[in-house]
Protein backbone atom coordinates (compact mmCIF):
# COMPACT_ATOMS: atom_id res chain seq x y z
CA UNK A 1 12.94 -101.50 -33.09
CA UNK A 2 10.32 -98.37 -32.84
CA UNK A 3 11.37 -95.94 -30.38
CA UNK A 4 8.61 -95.10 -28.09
CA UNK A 5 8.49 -91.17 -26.32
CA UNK A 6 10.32 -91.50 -24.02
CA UNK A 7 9.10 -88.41 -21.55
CA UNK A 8 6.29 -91.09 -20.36
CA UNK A 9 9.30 -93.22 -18.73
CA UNK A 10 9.20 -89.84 -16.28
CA UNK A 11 6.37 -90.23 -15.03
CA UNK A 12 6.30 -91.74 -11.32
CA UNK A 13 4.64 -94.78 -10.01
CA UNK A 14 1.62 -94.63 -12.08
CA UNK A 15 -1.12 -92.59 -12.05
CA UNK A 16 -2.71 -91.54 -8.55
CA UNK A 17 -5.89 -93.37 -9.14
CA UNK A 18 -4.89 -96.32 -10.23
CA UNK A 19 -2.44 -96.55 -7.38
CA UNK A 20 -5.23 -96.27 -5.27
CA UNK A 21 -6.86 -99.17 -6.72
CA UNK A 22 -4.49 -101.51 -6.52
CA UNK A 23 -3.99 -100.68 -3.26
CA UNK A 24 -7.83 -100.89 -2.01
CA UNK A 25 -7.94 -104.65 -4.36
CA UNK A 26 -4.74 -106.01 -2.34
CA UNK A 27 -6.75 -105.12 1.31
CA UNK A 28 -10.03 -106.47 -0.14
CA UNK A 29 -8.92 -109.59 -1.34
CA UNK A 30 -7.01 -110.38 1.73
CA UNK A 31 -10.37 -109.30 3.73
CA UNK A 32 -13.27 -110.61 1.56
CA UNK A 33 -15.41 -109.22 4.26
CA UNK A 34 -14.55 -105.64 4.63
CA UNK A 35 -17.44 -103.29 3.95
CA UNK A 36 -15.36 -100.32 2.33
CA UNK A 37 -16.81 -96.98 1.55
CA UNK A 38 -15.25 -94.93 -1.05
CA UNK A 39 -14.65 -91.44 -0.50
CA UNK A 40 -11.71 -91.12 -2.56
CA UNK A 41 -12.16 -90.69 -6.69
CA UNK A 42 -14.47 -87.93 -7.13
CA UNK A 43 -17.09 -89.63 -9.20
CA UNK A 44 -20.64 -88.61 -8.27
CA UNK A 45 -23.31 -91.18 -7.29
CA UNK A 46 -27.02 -89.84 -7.44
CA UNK A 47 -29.14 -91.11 -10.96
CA UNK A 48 -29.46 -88.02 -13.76
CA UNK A 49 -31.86 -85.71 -13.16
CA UNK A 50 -35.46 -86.64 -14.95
CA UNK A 51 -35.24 -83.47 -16.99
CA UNK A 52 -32.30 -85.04 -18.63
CA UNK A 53 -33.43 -88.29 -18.98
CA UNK A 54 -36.04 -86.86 -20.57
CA UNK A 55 -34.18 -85.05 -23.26
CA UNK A 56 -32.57 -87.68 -23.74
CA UNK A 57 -35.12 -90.08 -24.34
CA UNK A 58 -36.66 -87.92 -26.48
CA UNK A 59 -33.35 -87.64 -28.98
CA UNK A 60 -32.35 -91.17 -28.97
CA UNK A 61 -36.16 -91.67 -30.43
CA UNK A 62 -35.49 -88.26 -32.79
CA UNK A 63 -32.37 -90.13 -34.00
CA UNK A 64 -34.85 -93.11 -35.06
CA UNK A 65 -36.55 -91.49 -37.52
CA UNK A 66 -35.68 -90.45 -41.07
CA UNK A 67 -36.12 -86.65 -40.36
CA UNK A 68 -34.49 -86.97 -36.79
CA UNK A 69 -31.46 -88.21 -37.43
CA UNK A 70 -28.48 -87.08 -37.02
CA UNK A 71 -24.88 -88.35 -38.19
CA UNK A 72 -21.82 -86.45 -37.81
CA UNK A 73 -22.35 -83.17 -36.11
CA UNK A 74 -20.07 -79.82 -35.80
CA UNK A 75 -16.81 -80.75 -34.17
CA UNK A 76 -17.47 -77.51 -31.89
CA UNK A 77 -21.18 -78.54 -30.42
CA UNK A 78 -24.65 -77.99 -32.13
CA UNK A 79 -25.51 -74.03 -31.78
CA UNK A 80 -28.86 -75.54 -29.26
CA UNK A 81 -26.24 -75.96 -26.49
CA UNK A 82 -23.72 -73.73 -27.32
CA UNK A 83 -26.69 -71.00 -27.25
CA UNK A 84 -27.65 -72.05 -24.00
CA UNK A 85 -24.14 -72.23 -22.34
CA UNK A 86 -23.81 -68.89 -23.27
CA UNK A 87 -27.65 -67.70 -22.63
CA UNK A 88 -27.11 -69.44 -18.58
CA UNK A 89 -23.42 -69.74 -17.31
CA UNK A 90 -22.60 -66.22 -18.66
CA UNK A 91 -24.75 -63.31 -20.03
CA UNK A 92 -26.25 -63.57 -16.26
CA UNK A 93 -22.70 -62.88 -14.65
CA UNK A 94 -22.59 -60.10 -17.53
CA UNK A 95 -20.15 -61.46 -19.56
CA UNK A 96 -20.64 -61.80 -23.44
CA UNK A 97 -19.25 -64.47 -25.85
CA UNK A 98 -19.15 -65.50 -29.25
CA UNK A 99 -20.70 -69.19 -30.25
CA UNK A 100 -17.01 -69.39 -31.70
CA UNK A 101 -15.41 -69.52 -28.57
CA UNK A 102 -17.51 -72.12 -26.90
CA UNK A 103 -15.79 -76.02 -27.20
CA UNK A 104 -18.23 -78.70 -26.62
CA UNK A 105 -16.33 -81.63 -26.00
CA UNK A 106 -15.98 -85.06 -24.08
CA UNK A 107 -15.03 -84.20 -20.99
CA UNK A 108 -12.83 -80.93 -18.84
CA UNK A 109 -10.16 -83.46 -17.91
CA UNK A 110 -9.52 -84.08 -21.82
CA UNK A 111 -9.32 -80.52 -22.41
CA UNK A 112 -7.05 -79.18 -20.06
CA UNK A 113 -4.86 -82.56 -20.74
CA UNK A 114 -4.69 -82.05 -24.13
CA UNK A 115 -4.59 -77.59 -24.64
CA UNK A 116 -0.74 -78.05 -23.92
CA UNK A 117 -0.70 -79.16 -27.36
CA UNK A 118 -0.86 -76.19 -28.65
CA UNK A 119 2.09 -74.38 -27.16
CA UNK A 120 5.77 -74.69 -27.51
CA UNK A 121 7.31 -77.02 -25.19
CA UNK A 122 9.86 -74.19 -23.93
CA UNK A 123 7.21 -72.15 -22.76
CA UNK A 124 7.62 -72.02 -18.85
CA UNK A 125 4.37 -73.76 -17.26
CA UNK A 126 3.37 -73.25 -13.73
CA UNK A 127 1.22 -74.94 -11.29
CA UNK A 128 -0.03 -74.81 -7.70
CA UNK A 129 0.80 -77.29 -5.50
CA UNK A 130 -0.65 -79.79 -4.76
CA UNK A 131 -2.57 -79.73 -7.97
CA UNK A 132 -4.62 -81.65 -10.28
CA UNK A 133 -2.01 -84.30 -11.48
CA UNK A 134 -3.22 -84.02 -15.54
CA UNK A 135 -1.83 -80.82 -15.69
CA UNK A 136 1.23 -81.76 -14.34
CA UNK A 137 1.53 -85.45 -16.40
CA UNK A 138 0.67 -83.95 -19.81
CA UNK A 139 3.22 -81.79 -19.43
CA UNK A 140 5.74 -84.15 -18.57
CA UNK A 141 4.12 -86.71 -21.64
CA UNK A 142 4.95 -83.57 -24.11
CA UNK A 143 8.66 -83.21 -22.42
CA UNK A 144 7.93 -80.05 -21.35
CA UNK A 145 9.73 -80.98 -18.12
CA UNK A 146 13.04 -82.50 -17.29
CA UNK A 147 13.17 -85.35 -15.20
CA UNK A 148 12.02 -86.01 -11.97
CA UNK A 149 13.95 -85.06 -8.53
CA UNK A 150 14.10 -86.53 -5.23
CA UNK A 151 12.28 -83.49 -4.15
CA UNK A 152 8.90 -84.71 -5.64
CA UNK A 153 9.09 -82.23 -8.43
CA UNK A 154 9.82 -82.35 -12.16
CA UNK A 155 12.55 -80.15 -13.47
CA UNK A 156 11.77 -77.01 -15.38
CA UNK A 157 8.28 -77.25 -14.18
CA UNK A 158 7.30 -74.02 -11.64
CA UNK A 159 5.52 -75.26 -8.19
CA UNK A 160 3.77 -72.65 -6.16
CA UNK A 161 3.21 -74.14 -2.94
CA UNK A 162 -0.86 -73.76 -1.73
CA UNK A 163 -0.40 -73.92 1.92
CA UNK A 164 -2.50 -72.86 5.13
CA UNK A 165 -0.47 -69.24 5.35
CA UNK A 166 -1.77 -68.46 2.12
CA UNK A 167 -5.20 -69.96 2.49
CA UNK A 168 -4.17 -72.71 -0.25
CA UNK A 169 -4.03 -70.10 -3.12
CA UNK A 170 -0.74 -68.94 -4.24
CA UNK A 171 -0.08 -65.22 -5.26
CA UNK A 172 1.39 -64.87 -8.70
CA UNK A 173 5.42 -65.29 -8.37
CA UNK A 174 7.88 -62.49 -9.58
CA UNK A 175 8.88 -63.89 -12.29
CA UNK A 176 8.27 -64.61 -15.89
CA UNK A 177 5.58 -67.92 -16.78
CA UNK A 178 4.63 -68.28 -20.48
CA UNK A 179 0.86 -70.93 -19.12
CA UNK A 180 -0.37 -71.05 -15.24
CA UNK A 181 -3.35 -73.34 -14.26
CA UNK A 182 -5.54 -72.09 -12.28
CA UNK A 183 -8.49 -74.43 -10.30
CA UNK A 184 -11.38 -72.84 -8.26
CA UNK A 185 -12.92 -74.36 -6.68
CA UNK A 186 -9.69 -76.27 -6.29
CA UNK A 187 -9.22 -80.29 -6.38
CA UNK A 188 -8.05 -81.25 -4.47
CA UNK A 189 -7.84 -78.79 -1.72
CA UNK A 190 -11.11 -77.19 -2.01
CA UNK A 191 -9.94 -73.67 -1.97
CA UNK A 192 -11.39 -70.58 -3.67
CA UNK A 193 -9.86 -67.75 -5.63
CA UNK A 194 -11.47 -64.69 -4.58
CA UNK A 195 -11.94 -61.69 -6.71
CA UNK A 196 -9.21 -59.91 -5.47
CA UNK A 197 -7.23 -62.71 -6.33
CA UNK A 198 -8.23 -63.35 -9.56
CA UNK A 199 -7.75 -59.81 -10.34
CA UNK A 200 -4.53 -60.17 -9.32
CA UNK A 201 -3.45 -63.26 -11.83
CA UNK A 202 -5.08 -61.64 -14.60
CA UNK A 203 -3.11 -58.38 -14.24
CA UNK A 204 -0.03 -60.79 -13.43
CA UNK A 205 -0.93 -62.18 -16.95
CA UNK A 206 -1.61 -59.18 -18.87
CA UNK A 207 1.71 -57.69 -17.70
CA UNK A 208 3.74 -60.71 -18.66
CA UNK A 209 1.66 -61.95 -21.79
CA UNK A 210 0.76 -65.21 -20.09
CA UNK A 211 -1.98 -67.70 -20.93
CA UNK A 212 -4.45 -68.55 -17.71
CA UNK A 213 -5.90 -72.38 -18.13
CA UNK A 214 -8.57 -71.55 -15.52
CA UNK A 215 -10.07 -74.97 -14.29
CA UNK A 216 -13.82 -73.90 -13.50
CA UNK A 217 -14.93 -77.50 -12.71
CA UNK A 218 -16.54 -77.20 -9.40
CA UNK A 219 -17.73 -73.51 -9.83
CA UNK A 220 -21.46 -74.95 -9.52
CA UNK A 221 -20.65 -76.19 -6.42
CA UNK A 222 -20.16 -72.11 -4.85
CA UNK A 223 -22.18 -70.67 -2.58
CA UNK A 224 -20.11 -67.86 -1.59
CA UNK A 225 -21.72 -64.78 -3.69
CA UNK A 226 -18.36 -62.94 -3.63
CA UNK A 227 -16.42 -65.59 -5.07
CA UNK A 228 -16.34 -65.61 -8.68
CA UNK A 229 -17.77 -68.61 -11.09
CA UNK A 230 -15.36 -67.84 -14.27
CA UNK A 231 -12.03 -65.46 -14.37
CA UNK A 232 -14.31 -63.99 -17.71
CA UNK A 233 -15.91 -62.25 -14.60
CA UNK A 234 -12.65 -59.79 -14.04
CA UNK A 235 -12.02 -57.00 -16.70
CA UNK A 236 -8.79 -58.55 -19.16
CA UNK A 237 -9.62 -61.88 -18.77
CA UNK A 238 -10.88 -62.64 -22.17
CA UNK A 239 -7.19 -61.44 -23.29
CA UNK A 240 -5.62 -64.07 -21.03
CA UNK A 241 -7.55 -66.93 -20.36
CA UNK A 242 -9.29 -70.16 -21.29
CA UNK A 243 -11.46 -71.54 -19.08
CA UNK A 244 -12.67 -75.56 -18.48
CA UNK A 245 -16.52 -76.45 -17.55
CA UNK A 246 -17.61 -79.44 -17.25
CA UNK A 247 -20.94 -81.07 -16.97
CA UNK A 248 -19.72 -84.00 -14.62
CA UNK A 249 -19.71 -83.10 -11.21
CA UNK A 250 -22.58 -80.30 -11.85
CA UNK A 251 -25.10 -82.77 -13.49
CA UNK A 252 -23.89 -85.84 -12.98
CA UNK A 253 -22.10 -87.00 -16.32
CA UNK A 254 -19.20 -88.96 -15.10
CA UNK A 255 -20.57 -91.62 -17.48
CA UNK A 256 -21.82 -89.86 -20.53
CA UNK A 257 -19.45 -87.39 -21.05
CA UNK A 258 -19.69 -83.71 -21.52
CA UNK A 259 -18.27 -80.37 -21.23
CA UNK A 260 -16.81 -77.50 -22.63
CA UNK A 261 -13.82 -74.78 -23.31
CA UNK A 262 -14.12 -71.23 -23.63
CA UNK A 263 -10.96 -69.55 -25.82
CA UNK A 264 -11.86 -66.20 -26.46
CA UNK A 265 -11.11 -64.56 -29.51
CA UNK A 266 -9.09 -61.85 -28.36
CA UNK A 267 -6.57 -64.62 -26.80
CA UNK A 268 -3.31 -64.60 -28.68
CA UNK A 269 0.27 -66.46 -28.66
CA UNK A 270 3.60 -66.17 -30.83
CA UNK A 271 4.89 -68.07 -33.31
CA UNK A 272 8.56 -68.40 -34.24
CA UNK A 273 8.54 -65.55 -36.47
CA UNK A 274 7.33 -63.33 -33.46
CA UNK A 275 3.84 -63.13 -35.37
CA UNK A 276 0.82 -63.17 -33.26
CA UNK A 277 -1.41 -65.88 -33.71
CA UNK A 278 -5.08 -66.62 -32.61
CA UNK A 279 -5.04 -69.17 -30.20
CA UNK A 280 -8.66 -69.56 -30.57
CA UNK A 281 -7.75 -70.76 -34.71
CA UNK A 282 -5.40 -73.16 -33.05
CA UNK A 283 -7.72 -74.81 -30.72
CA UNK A 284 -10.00 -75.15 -33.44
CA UNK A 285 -7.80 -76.57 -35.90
CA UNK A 286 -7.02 -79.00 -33.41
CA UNK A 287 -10.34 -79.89 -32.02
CA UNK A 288 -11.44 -80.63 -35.74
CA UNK A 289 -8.66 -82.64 -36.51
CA UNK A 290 -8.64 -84.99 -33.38
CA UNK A 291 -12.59 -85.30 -32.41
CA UNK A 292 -15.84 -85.81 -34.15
CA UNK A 293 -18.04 -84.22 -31.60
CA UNK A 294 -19.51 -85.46 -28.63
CA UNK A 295 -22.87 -86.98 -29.67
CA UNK A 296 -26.64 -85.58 -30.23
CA UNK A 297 -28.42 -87.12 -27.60
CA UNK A 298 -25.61 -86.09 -24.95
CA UNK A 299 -25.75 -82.86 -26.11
CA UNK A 300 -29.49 -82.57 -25.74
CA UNK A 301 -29.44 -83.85 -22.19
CA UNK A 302 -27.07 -81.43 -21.85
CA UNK A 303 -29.06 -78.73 -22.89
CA UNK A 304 -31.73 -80.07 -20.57
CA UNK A 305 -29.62 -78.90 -17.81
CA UNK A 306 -30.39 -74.98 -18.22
CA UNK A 307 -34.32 -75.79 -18.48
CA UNK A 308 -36.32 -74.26 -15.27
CA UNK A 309 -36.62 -78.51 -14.26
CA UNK A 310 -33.01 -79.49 -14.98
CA UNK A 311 -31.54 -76.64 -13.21
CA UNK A 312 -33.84 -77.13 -10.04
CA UNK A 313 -33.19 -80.61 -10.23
CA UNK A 314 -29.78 -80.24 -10.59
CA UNK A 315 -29.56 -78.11 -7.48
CA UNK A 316 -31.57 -80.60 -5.81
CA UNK A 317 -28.30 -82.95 -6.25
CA UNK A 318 -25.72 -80.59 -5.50
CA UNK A 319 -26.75 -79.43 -2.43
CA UNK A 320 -27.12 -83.11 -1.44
CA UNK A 321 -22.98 -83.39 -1.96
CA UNK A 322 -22.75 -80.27 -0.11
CA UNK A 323 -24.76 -81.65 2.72
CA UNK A 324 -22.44 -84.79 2.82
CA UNK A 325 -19.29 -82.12 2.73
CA UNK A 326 -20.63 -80.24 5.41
CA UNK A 327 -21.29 -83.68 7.77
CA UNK A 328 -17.69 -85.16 6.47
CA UNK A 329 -16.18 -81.52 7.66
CA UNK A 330 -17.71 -80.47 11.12
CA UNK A 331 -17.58 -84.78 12.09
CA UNK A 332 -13.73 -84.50 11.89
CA UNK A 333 -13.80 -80.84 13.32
CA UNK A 334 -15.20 -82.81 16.46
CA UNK A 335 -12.45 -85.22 16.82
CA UNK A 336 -9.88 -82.14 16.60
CA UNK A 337 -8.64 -82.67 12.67
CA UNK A 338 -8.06 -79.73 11.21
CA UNK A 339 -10.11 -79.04 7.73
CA UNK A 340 -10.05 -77.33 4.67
CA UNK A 341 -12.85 -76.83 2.05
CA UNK A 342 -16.08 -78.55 1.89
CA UNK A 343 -17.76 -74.81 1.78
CA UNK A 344 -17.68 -73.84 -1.76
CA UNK A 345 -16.08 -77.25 -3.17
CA UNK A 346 -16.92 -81.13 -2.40
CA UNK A 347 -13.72 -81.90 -1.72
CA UNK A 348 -12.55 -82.00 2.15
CA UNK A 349 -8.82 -81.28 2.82
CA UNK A 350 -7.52 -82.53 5.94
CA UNK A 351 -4.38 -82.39 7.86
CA UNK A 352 -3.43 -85.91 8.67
CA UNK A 353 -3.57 -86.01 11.90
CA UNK A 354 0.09 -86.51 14.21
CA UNK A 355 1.44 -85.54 11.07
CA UNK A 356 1.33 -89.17 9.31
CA UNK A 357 2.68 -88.90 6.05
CA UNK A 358 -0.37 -89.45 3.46
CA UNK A 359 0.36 -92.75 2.12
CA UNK A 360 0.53 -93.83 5.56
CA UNK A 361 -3.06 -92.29 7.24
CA UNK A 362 -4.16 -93.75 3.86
CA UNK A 363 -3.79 -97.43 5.11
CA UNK A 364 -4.56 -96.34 8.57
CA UNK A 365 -7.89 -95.17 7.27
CA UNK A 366 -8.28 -98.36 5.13
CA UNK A 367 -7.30 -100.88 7.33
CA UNK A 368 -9.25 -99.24 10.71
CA UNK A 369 -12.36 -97.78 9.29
CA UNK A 370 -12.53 -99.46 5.96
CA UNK A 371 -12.95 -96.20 4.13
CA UNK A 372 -11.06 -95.05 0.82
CA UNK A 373 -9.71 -91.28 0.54
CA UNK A 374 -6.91 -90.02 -1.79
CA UNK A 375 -3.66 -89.55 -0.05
CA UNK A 376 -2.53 -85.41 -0.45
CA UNK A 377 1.01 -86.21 -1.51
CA UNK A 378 -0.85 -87.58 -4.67
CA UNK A 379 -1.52 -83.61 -5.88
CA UNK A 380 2.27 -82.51 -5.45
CA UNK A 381 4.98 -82.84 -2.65
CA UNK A 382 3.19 -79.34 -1.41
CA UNK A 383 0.45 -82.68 -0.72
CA UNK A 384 2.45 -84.37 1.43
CA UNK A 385 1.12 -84.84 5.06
CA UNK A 386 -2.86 -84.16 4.19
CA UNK A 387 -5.72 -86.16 2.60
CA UNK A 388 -8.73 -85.34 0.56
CA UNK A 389 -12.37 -86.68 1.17
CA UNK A 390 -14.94 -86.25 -1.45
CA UNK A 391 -18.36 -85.59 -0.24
CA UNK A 392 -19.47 -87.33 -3.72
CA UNK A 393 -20.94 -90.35 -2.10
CA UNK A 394 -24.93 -91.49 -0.12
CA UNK A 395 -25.87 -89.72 2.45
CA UNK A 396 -26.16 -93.20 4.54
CA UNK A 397 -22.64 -94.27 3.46
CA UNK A 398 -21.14 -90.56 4.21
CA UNK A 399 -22.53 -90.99 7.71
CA UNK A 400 -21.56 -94.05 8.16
CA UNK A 401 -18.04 -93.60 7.17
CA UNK A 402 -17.75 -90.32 9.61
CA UNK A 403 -19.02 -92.81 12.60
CA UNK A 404 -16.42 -95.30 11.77
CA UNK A 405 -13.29 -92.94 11.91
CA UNK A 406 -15.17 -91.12 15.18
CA UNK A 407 -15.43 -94.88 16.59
CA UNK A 408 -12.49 -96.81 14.84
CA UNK A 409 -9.49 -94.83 13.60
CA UNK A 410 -7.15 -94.90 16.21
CA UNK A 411 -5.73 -91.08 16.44
């Protein structure tokens, strides 16, 4: 019989989401009439801007003609979008790539899941906790870990605990890592790394010859103009880091898929020999081997995004989320819950309130109010005892939802 890997056996009780689901199907089956609102999976809501319908209109009717179309494309992204990633998330924050170290791919969640390919699985990996749980199953799918403890944590894996004393962003620890991730805006707590403290993991880094996967999701979502968009914004980081963007939350492409992955040319690794080796020739070896390239008419809405209409549009529809972030925060502020986030990030964290455990205010908030968040323990055992809201949702349903916990959830 085939032997099958078994590091997935390791991996606990499913994945979050799905966990969620069955959960939410089991309530609405056995109450049919339940009118739940979903505030949990962070998948946005409002239509595409018309900028990038547009565009994309306009290839889809390109790729109908003889001298339009276009078949396979370059595994990294057509030059039209890598030009203008680099033209309008960068050169204005005065940093300067190479079209060779842009990634155009499918999506920043199959990116930072699959870049652990690329290093040894002994290299040391760290994480904040809670934390995004792909960088923490991947890991575990690789067997870079051992196997799970009662604790909530997998052996040979390095937690840093994100709690309120240290504003939910670690410091870098004394000793050695080989690959940190890094998220900020964070998911789920909705922290931000400031400058200071990016300054501070990059000379962490630099000192220790560890690789930064920086998470840069959410940076479009920042309104803070201290806080910094990419970690390419702090002197050394282009020796350290690779950074994940992502067209999803910012633009609304949950469902056609798009993003990118910055690896610097100046980024380099070991082999066994002791050699050093480009990392960004190993990303690209990979990317070429395992994907054909996200599509042309995705990539030209894409582009669509950095015209002067896309990017007002687009702004239009983010500060809608924030809108819904800032109602979700200040109506639990009024019933005493204590928040994090929703500032910079459209994520709410929240401390459950008489310290439920987060499983538990999960089916308190289900069953009461009929609303849907994601329970903290979820992100990490550093989780355990909060719960994240996403402000990803209508403006009628998001106030709705704050009335019914004001009115229904029994605290």
């Amino acid at each position: 019989m085939t032997k099958i890997n078994s590091n997935y056996q390791k991996l606990q009780a499913g994945y979050l989401f799905p966990e969620i689901g069955r959960r939410v199907k089991a309530f609405q089956q056995e109450n049919p009439q339940a009118d739940i609102i979903r505030l949990g999976i962070g998948d946005v809501v409002l239509p595409l801007a018309p900028a990038i319908i547009s565009a994309m209109k306009d290839a889809v009717e390109e790729m109908g003609t003889l001298q339009g179309f276009h078949g396979y494309g370059p595994e990294q992204g057509y030059d039209f979008l890598i030009n203008a990633i680099i033209q309008n998330d960068y050169a204005p924050r005065g940093v300067q790539l190479k079209n060779n170290e842009v990634f155009v791919s499918d999506g920043s969640k199959c990116d930072s899941g699959n870049i652990q390919e690329i290093f040894d699985t002994t290299c040391k990996v760290a994480v904040t906790d809670p934390v995004y749980p792909v960088y923490v199953d991947t890991n575990v799918m690789a067997g870079r870990t051992g196997a799970y403890l009662t604790s909530g944590h997998y052996e040979g894996m390095v937690y840093l605990p994100a709690n309120k004393e240290n504003q939910f962003s670690p410091p870098p620890p004394q000793e050695k890592l080989d690959i940190v991730y890094l998220c900020s805006p964070n998911n789920p707590t909705g922290a931000t790394l400031s400058r200071e403290a990016l300054k501070a993991w990059v000379d962490y880094a630099r000192q220790n010859e560890c690789i930064i996967l920086f998470d840069a999701a959410y940076e479009a979502f920042i309104s803070d103009p201290e806080i910094p968009h990419s970690i390419y914004e702090i002197e050394g980081a282009k020796e350290v880091a690779i950074e994940f963007r992502s067209f999803s939350k910012t633009a609304g492409f949950t469902g056609l898929r798009c993003a990118y992955t910055v690896v610097p040319e100046n980024l380099k690794g070991k082999n066994n020999s002791g050699e050093s080796v480009s990392i960004n020739a190993l990303w690209n070896r990979r990317h070429c081997t395992k994907f054909n390239g996200v599509s042309y008419p995705v990539q030209k809405a894409a582009e669509a995004c950095y015209s002067p209409e896309g990017q007002a549009q687009i702004q239009e529809n983010i500060q809608y989320y924030m809108n819904n972030a800032k109602t979700i925060r200040e109506g639990l502020q009024k019933l005493g819950i204590e928040v994090f986030g929703g500032d910079n990030a459209p994520y709410i964290w929240l401390k459950t309130p008489q310290n439920a455990k987060s499983w538990d205010f999960f089916d308190q908030l289900l069953t009461q109010a009929h609303i849907v968040g994601t329970p903290g323990s979820g992100f990490g055992p550093s989780g355990e005892g909060y719960f994240r809201l996403s402000a990803f949702g209508l403006k009628e349903k998001v106030n709705e939802a704050i009335e019914r916990i004001q009115k229904k959830l029994q605290l």
